[in-house]
N, C-alpha and C. Protein backbone atom coordinates (compact mmCIF):
# COMPACT_ATOMS: atom_id res chain seq x y z
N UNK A 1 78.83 159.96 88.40
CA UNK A 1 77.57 160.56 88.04
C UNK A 1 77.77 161.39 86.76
N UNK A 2 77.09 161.07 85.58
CA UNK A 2 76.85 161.69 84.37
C UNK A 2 75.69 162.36 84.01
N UNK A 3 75.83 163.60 83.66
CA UNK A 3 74.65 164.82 83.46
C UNK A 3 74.76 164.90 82.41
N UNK A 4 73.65 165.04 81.34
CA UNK A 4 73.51 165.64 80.14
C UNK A 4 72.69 167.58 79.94
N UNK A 5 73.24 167.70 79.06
CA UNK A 5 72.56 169.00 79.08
C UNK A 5 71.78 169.51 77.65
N UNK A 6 70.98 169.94 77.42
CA UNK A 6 70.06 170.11 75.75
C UNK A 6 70.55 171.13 75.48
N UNK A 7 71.66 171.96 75.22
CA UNK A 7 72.50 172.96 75.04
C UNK A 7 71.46 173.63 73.81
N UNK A 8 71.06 172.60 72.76
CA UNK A 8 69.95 173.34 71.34
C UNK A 8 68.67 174.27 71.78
N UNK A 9 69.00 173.90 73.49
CA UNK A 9 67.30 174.65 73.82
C UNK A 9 68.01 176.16 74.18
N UNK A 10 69.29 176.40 74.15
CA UNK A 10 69.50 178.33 74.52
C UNK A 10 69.54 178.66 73.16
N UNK A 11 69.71 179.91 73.06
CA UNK A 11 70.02 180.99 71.97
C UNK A 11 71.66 180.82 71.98
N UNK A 12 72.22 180.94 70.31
CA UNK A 12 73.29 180.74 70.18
C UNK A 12 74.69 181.88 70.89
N UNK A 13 73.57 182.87 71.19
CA UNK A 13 74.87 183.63 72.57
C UNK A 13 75.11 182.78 73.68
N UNK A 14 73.85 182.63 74.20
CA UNK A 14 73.62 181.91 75.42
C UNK A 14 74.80 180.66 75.42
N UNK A 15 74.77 179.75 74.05
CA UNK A 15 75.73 178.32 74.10
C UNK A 15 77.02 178.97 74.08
N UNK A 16 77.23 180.01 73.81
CA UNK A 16 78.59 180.31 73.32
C UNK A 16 78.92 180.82 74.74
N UNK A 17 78.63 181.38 75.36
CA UNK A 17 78.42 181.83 76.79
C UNK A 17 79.01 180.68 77.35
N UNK A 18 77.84 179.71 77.44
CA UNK A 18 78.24 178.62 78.51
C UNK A 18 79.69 177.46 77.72
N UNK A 19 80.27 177.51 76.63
CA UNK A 19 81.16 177.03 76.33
C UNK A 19 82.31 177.86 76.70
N UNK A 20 81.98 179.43 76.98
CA UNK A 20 83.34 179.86 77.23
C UNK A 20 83.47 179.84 78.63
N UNK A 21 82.44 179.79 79.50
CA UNK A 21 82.41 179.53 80.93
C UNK A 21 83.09 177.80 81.23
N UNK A 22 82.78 177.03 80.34
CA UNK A 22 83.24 175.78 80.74
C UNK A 22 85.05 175.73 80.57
N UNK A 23 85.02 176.30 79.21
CA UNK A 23 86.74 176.70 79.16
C UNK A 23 86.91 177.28 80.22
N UNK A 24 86.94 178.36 80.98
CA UNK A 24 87.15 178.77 82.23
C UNK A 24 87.43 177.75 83.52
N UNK A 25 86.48 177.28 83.34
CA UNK A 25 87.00 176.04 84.30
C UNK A 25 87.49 174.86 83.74
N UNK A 26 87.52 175.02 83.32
CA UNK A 26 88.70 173.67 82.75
C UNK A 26 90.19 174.05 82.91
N UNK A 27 90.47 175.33 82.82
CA UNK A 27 91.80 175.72 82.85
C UNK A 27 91.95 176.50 84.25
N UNK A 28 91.19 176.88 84.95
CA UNK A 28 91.07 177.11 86.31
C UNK A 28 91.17 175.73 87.31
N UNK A 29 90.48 174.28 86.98
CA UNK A 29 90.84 173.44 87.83
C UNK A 29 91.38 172.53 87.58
N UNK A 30 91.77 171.94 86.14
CA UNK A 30 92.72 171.00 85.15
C UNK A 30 94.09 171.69 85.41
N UNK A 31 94.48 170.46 86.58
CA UNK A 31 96.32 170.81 86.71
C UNK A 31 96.75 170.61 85.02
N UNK A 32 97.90 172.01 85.54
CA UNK A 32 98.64 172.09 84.12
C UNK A 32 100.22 171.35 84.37
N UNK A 33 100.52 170.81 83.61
CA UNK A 33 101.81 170.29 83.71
C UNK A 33 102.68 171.53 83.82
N UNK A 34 103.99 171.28 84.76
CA UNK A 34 104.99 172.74 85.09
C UNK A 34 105.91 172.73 84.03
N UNK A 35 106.33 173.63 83.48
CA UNK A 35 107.22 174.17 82.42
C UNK A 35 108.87 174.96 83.37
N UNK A 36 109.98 174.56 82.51
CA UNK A 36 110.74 175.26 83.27
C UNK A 36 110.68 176.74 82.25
N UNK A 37 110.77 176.98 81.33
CA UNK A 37 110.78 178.01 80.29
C UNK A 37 109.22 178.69 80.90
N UNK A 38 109.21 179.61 81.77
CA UNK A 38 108.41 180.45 81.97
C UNK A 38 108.08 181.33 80.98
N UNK A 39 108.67 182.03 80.67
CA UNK A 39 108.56 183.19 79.08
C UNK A 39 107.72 182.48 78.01
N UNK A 40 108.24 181.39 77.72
CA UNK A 40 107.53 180.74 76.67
C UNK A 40 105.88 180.56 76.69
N UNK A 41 105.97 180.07 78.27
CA UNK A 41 104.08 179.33 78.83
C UNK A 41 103.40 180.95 78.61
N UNK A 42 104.03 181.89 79.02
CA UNK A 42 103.49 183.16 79.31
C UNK A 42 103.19 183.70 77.40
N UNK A 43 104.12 183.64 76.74
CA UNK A 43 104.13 184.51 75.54
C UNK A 43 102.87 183.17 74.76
N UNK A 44 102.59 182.05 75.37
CA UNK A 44 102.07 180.66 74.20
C UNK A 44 100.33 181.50 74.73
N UNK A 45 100.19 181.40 76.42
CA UNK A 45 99.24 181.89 76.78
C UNK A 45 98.52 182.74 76.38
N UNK A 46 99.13 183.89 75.93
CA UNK A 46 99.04 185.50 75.65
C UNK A 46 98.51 184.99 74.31
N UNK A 47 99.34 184.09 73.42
CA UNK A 47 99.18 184.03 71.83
C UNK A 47 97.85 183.59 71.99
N UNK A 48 97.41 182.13 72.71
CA UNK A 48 96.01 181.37 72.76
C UNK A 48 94.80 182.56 72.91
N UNK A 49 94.79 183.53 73.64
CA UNK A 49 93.74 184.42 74.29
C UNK A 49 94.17 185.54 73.39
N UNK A 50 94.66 185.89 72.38
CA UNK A 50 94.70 186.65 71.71
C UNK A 50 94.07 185.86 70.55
N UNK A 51 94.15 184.77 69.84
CA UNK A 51 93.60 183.92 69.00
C UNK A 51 92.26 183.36 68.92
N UNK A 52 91.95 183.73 70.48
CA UNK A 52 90.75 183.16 70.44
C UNK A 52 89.57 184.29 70.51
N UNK A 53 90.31 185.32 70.65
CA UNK A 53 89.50 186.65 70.42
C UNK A 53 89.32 186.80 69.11
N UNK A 54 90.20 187.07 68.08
CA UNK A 54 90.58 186.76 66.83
C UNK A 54 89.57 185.66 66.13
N UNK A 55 89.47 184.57 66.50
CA UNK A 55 88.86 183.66 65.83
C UNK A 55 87.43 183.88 65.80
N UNK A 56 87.16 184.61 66.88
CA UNK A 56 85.45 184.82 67.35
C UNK A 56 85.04 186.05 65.82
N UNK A 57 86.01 186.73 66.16
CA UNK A 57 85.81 187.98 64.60
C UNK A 57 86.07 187.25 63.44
N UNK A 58 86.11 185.96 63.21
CA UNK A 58 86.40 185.53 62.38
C UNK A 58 88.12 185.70 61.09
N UNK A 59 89.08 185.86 62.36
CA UNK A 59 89.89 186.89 62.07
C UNK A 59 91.16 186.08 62.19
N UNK A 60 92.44 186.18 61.75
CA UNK A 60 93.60 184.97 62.10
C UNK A 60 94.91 185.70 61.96
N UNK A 61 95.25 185.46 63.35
CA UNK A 61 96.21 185.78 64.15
C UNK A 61 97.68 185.39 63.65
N UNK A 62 98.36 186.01 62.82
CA UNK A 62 99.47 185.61 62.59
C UNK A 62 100.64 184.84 63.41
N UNK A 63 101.43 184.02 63.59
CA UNK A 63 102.09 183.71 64.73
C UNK A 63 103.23 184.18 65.29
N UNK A 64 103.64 185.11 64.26
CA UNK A 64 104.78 186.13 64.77
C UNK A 64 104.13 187.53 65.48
N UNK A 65 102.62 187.51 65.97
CA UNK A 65 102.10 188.44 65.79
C UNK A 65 102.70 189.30 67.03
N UNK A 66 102.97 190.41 67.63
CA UNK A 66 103.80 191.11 68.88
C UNK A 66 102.60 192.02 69.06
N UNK A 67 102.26 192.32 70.53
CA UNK A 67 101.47 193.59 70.60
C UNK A 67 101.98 194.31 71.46
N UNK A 68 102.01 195.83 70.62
CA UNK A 68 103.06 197.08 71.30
C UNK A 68 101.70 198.13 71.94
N UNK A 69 101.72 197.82 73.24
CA UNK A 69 100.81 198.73 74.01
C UNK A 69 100.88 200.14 73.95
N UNK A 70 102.20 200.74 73.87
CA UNK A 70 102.46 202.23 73.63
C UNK A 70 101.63 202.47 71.91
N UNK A 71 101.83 201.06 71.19
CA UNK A 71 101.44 201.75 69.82
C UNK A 71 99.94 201.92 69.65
N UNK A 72 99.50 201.23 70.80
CA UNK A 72 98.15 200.79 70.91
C UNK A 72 97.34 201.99 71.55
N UNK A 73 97.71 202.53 72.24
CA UNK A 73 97.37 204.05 73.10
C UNK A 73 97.57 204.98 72.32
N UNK A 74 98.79 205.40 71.60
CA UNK A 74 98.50 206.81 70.73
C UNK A 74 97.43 206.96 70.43
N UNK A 75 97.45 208.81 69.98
CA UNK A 75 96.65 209.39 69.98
C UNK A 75 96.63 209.97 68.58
């Protein structure tokens, strides 16, 4: 069974909304292939969801980029 949807009929929050909800499930129920290098899946993860915050500001994420939480809290 194939559904179409007129995505042009929301407001462009609204599409952006429901594209980041569909990413959500896609990576919530799309088995991921297992990795033995845990650190890596974890630090690639972290990079993707940091990039994709980044990209929304129109903004680009270096790939050496590190984020220091203590540096991030000062006062």
């Amino acid at each position: 069974m194939q559904k179409t949807m007129e995505i042009e009929r929301l407001p462009r929050s609204a599409r952006r909304e429901l594209f980041d909800f569909y990413d959500f499930l896609i990576h919530k129920y799309v088995a991921k292939p297992k990795r033995t290098d845990r650190t890596t899946t974890t630090e690639s993860a972290r990079h993707l969801r940091l990039q994709r915050i980044f990209d929304e500001s129109q903004g680009k994420l270096p790939q050496d980029y590190r984020f220091n939480r203590d540096e991030a809290h000062e006062r």
